[in-house]
Every structure is written in structure tokens, then in C-alpha cells.
PDB file of N, CA and C in Angstrom:
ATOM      1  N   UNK A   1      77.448 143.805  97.434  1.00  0.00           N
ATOM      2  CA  UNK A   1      78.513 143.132  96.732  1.00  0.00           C
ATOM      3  C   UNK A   1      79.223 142.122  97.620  1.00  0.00           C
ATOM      4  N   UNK A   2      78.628 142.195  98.806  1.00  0.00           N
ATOM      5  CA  UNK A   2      79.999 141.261 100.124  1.00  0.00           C
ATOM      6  C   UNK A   2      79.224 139.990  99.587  1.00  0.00           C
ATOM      7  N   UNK A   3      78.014 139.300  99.393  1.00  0.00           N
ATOM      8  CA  UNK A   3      77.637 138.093  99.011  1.00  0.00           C
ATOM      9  C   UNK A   3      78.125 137.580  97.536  1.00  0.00           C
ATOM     10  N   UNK A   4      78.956 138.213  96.761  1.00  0.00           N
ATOM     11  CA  UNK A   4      79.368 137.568  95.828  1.00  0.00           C
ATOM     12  C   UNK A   4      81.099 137.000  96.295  1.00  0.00           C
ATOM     13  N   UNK A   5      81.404 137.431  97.409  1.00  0.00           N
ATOM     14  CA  UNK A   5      83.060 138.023  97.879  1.00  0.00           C
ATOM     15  C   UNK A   5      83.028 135.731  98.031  1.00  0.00           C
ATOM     16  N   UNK A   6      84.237 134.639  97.749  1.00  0.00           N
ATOM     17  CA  UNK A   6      84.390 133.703  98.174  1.00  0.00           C
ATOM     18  C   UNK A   6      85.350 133.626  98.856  1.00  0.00           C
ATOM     19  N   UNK A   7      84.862 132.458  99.716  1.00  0.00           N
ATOM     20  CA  UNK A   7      86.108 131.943 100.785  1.00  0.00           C
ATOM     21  C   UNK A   7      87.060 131.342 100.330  1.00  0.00           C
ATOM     22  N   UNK A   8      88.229 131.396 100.620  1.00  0.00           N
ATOM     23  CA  UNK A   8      89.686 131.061  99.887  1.00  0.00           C
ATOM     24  C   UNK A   8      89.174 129.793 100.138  1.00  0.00           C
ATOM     25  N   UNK A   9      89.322 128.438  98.843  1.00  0.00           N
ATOM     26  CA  UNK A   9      89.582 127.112  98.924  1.00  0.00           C
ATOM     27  C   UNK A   9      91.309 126.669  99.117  1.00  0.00           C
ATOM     28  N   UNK A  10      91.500 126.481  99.979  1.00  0.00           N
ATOM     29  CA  UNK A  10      92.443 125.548 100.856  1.00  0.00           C
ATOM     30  C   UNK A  10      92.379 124.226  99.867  1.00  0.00           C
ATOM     31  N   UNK A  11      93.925 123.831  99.625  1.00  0.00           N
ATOM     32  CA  UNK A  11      94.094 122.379  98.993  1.00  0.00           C
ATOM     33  C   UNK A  11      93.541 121.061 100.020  1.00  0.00           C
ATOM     34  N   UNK A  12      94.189 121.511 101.643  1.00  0.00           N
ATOM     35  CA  UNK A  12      93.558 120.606 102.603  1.00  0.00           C
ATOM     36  C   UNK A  12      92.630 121.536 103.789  1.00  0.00           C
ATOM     37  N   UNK A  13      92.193 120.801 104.947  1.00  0.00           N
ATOM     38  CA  UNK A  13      91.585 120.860 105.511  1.00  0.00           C
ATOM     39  C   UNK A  13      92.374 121.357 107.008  1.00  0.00           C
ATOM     40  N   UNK A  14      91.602 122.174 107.877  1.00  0.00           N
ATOM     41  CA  UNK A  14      92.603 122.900 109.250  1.00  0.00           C
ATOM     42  C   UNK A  14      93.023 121.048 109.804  1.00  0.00           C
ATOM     43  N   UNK A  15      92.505 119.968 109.783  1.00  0.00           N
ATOM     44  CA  UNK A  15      92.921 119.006 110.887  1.00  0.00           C
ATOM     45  C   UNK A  15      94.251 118.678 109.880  1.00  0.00           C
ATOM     46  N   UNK A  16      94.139 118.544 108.524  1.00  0.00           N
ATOM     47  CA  UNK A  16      95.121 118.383 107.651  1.00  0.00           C
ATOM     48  C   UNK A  16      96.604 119.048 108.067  1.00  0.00           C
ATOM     49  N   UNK A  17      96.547 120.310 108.277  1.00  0.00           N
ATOM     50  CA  UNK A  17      97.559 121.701 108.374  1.00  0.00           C
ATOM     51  C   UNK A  17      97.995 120.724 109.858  1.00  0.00           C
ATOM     52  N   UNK A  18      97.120 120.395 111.029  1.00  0.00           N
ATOM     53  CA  UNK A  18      97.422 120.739 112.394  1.00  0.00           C
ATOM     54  C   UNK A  18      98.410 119.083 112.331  1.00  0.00           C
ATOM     55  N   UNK A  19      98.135 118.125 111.209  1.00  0.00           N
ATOM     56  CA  UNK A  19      98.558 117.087 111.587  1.00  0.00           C
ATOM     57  C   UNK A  19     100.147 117.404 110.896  1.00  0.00           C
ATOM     58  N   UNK A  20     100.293 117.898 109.497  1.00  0.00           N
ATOM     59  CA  UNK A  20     101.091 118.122 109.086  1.00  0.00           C
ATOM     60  C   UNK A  20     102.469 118.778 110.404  1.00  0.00           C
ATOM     61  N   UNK A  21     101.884 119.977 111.042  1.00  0.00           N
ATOM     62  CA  UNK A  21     102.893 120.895 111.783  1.00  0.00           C
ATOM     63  C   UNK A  21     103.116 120.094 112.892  1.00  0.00           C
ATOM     64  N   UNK A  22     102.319 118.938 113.481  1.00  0.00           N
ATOM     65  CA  UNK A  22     102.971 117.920 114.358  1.00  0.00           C
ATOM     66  C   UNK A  22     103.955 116.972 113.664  1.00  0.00           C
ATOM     67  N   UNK A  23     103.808 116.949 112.547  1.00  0.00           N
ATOM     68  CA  UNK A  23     104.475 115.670 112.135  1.00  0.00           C
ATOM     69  C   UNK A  23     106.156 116.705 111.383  1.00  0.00           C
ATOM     70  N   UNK A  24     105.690 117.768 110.922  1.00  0.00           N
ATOM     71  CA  UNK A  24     107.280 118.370 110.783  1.00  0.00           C
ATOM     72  C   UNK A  24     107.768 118.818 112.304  1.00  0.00           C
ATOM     73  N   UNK A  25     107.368 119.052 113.671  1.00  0.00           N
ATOM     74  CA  UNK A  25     107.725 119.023 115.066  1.00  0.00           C
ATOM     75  C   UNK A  25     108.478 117.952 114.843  1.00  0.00           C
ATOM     76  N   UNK A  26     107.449 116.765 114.783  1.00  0.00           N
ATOM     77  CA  UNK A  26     108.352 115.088 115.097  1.00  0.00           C
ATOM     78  C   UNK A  26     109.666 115.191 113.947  1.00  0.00           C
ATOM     79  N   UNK A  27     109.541 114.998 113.577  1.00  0.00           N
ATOM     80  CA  UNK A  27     110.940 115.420 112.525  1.00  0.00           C
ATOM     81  C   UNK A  27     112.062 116.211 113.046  1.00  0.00           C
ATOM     82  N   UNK A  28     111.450 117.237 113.564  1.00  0.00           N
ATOM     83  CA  UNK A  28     112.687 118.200 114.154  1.00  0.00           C
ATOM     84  C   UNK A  28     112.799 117.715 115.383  1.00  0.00           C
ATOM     85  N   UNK A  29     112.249 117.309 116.098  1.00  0.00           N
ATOM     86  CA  UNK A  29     113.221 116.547 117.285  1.00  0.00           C
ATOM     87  C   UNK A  29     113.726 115.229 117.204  1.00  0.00           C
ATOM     88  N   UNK A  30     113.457 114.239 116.139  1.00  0.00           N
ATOM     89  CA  UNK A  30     114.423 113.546 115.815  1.00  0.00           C
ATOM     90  C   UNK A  30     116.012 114.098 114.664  1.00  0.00           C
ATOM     91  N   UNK A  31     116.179 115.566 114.497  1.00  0.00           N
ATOM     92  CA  UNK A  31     116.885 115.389 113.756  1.00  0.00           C
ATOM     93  C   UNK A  31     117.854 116.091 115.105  1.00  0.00           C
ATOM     94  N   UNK A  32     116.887 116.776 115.901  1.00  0.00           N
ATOM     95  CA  UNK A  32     117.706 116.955 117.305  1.00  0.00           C
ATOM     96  C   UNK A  32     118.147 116.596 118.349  1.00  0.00           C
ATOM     97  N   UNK A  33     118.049 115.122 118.888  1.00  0.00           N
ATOM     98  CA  UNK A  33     118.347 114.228 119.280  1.00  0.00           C
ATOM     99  C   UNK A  33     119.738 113.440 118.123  1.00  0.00           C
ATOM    100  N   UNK A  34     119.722 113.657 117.093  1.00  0.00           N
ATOM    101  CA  UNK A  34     120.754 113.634 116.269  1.00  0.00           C
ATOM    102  C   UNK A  34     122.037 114.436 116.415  1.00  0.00           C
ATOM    103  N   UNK A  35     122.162 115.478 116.874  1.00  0.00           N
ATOM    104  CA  UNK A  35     122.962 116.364 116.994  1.00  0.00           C
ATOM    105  C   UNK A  35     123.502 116.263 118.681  1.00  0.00           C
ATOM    106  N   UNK A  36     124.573 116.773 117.970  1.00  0.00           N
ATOM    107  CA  UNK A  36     126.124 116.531 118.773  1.00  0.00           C
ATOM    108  C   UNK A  36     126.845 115.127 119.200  1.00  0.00           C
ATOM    109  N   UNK A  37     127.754 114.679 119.848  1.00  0.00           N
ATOM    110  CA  UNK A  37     128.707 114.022 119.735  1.00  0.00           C
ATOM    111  C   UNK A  37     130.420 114.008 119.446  1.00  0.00           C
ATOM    112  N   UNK A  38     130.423 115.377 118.663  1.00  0.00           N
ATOM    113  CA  UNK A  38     131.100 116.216 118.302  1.00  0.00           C
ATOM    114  C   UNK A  38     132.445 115.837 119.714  1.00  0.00           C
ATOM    115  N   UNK A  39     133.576 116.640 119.309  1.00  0.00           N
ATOM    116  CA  UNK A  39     134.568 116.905 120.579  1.00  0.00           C
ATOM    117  C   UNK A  39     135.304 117.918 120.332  1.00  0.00           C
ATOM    118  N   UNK A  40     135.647 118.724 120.909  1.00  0.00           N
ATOM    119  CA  UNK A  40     136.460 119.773 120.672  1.00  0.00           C
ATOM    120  C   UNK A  40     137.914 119.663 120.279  1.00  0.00           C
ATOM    121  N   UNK A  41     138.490 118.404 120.501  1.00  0.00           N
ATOM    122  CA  UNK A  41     139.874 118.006 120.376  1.00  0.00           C
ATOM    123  C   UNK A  41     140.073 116.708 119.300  1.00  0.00           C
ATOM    124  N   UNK A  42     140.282 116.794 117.916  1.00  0.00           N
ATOM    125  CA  UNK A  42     140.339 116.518 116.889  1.00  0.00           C
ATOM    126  C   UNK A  42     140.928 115.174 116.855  1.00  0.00           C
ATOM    127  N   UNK A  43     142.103 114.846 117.982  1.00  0.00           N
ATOM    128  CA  UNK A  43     142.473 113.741 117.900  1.00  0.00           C
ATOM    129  C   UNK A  43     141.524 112.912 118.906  1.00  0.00           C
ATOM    130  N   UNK A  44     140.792 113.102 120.050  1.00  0.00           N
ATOM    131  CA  UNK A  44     140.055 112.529 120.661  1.00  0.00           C
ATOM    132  C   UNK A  44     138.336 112.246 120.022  1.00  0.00           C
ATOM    133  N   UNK A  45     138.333 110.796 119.674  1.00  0.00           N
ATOM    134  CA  UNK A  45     137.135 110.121 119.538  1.00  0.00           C
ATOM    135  C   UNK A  45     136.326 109.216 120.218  1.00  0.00           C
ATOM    136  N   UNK A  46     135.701 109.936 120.682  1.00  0.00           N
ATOM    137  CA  UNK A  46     134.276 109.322 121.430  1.00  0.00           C
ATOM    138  C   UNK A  46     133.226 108.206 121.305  1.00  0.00           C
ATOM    139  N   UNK A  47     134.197 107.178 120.972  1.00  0.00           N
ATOM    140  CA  UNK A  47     132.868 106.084 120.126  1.00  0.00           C
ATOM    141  C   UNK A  47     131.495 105.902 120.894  1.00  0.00           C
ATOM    142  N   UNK A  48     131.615 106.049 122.708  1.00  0.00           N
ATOM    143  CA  UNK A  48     130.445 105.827 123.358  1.00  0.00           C
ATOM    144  C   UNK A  48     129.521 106.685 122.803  1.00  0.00           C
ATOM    145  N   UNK A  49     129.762 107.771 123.211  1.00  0.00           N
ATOM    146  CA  UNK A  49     128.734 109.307 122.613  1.00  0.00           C
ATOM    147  C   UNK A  49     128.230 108.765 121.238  1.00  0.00           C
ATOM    148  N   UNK A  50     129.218 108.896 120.292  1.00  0.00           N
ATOM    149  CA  UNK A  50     128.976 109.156 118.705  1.00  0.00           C
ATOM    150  C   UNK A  50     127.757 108.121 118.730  1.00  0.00           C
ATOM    151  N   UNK A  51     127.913 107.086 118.831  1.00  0.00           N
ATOM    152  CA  UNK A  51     127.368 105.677 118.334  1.00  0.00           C
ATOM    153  C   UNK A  51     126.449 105.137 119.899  1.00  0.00           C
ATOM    154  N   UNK A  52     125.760 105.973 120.473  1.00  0.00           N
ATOM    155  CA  UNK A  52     124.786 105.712 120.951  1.00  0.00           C
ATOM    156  C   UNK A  52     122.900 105.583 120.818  1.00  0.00           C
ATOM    157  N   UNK A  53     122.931 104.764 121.386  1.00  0.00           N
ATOM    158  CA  UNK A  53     121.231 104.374 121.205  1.00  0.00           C
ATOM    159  C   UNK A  53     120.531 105.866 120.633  1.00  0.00           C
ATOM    160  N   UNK A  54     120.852 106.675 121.395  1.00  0.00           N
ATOM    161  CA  UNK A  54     119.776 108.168 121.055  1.00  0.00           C
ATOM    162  C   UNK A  54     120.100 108.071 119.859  1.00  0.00           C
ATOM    163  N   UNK A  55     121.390 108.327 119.038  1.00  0.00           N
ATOM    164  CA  UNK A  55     121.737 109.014 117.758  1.00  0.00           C
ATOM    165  C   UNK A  55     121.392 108.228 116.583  1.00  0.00           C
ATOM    166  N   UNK A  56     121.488 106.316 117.057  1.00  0.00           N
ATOM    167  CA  UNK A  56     121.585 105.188 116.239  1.00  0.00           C
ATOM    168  C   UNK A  56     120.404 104.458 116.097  1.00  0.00           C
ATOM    169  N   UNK A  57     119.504 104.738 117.381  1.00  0.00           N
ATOM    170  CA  UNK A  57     118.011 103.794 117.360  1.00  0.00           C
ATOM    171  C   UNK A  57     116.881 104.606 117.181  1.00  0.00           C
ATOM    172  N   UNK A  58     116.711 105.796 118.251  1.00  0.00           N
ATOM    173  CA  UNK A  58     116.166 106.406 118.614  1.00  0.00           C
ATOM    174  C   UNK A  58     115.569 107.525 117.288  1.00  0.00           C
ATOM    175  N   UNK A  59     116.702 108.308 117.124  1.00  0.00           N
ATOM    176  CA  UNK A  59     116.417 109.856 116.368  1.00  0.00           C
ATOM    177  C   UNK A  59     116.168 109.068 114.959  1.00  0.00           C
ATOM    178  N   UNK A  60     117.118 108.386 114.377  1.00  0.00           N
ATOM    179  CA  UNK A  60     115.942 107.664 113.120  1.00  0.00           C
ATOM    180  C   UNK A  60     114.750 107.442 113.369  1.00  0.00           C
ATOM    181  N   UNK A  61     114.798 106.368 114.006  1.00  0.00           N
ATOM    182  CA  UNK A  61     113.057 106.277 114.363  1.00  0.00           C
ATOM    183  C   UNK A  61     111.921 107.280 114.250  1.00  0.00           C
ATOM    184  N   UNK A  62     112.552 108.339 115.314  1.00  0.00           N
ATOM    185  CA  UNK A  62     111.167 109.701 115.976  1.00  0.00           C
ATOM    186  C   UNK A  62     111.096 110.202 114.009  1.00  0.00           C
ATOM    187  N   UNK A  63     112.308 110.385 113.356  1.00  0.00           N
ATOM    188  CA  UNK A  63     112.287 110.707 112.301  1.00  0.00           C
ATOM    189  C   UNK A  63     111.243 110.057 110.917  1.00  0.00           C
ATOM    190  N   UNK A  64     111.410 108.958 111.198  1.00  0.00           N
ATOM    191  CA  UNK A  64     110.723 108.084 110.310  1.00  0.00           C
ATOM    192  C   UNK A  64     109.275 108.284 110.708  1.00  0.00           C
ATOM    193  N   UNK A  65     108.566 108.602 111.935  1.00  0.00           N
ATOM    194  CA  UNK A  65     107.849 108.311 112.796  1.00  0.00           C
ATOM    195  C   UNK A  65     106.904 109.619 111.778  1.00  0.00           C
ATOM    196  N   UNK A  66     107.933 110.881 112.105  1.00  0.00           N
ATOM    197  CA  UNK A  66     107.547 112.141 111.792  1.00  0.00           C
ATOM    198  C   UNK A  66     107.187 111.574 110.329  1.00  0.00           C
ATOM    199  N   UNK A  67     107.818 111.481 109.586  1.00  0.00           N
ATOM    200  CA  UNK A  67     107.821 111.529 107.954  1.00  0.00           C
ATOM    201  C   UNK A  67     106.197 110.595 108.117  1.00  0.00           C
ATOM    202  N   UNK A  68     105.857 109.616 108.699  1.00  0.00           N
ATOM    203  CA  UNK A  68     104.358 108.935 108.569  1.00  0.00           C
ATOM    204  C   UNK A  68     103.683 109.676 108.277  1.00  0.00           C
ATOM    205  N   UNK A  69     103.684 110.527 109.858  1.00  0.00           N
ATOM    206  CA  UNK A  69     102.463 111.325 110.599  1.00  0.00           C
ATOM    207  C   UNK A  69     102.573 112.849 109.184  1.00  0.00           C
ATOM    208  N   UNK A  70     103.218 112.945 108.314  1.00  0.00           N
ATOM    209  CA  UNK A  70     103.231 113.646 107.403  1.00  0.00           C
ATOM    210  C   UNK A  70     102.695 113.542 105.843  1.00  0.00           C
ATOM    211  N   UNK A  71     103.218 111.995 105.879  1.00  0.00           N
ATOM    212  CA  UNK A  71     102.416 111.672 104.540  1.00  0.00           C
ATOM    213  C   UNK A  71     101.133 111.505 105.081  1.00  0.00           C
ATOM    214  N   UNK A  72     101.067 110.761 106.529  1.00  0.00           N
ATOM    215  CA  UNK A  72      99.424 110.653 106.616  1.00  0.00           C
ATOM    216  C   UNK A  72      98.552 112.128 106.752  1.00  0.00           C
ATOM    217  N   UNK A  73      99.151 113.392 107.221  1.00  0.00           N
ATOM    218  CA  UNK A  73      98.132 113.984 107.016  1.00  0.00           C
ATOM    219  C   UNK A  73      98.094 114.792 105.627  1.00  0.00           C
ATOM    220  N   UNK A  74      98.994 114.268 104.437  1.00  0.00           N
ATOM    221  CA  UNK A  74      98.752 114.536 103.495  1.00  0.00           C
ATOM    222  C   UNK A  74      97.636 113.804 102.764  1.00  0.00           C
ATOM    223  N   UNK A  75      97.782 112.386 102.922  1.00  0.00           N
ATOM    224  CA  UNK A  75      96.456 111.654 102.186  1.00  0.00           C
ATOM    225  C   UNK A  75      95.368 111.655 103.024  1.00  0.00           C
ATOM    226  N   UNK A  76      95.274 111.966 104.166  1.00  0.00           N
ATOM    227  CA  UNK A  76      93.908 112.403 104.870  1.00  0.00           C
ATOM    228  C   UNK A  76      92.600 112.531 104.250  1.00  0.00           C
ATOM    229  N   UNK A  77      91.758 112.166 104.191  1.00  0.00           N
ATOM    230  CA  UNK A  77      90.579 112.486 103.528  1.00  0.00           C
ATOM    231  C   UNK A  77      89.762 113.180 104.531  1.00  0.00           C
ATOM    232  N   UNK A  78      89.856 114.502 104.774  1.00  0.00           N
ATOM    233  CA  UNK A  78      88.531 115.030 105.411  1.00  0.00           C
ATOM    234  C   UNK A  78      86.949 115.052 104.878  1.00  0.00           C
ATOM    235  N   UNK A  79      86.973 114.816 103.976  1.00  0.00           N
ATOM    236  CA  UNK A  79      85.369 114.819 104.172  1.00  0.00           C
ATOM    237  C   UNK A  79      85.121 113.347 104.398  1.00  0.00           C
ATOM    238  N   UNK A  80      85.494 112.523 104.692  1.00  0.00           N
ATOM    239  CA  UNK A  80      84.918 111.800 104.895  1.00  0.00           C
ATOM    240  C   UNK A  80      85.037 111.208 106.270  1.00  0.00           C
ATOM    241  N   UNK A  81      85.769 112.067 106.938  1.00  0.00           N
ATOM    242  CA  UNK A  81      84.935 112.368 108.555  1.00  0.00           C
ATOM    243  C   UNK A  81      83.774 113.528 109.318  1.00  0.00           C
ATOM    244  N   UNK A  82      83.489 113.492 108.100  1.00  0.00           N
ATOM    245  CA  UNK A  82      82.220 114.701 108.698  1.00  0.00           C
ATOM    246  C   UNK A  82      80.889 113.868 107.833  1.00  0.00           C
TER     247      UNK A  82
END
């Protein structure tokens, strides 16, 4: 009976999965490079911190970067690298 047993069909492919979990990584370290700026003292504001390159150029970017590398390994076509 084990030769009738099938292999689970997967919507995508393992390079599919491996590109996806890099590309939600890239995402999470641009949304972490986003974080803090913050101050502990309510009347003191930090415009250098808040409104720096990391928070303003940077972490969008890696973010946007991520969201690619996500749709791309969603439209991926594996078979047609084998």
C-alpha cells in the first residue's frame, strides 16, 4: 500500500520558500533600523536622531528592497530552471 501513499504538492518550490524567508529577514531589518529615536524626556526633541539618514534613506529602502526579493520569489517560476 506505501506505493499508492503521495507526496504533499507544495504551491511553490524549496528555492521559492528559501527566497521568500530572505526577503521577510530583509524586511525585518529594515523595519529595525527604523526603530528608536525615541527620548525619555517628553519635552526634549532630538531632530538629529529622529530624522536621520538610517531612519529616512536607509530602512525604507532595505524595506522596499525586502518587499522585491518577496514578490520575486513569489512569481518565480521553478520549473523553468531545471
Amino acid at each position: 500500500m506505501k506505493n499508492n501513499e503521495q507526496k504533499p504538492d507544495f504551491l511553490f518550490d524549496q528555492i521559492n520558500y528559501k527566497f521568500l524567508l530572505i526577503g521577510i529577514a530583509v524586511i525585518a531589518v529594515g523595519f529595525i533600523l527604523m526603530a528608536g529615536g525615541g527620548s525619555d524626556d517628553p519635552k526634549v526633541f532630538n531632530e538629529a536622531e529622529l530624522f536621520s539618514f538610517r531612519r529616512i534613506r536607509l530602512a525604507p529602502t532595505v524595506v522596499l528592497l525586502g518587499f522585491g526579493v518577496t514578490i520575486y520569489s513569489i512569481f518565480k517560476n521553478p520549473k523553468s530552471s531545471k
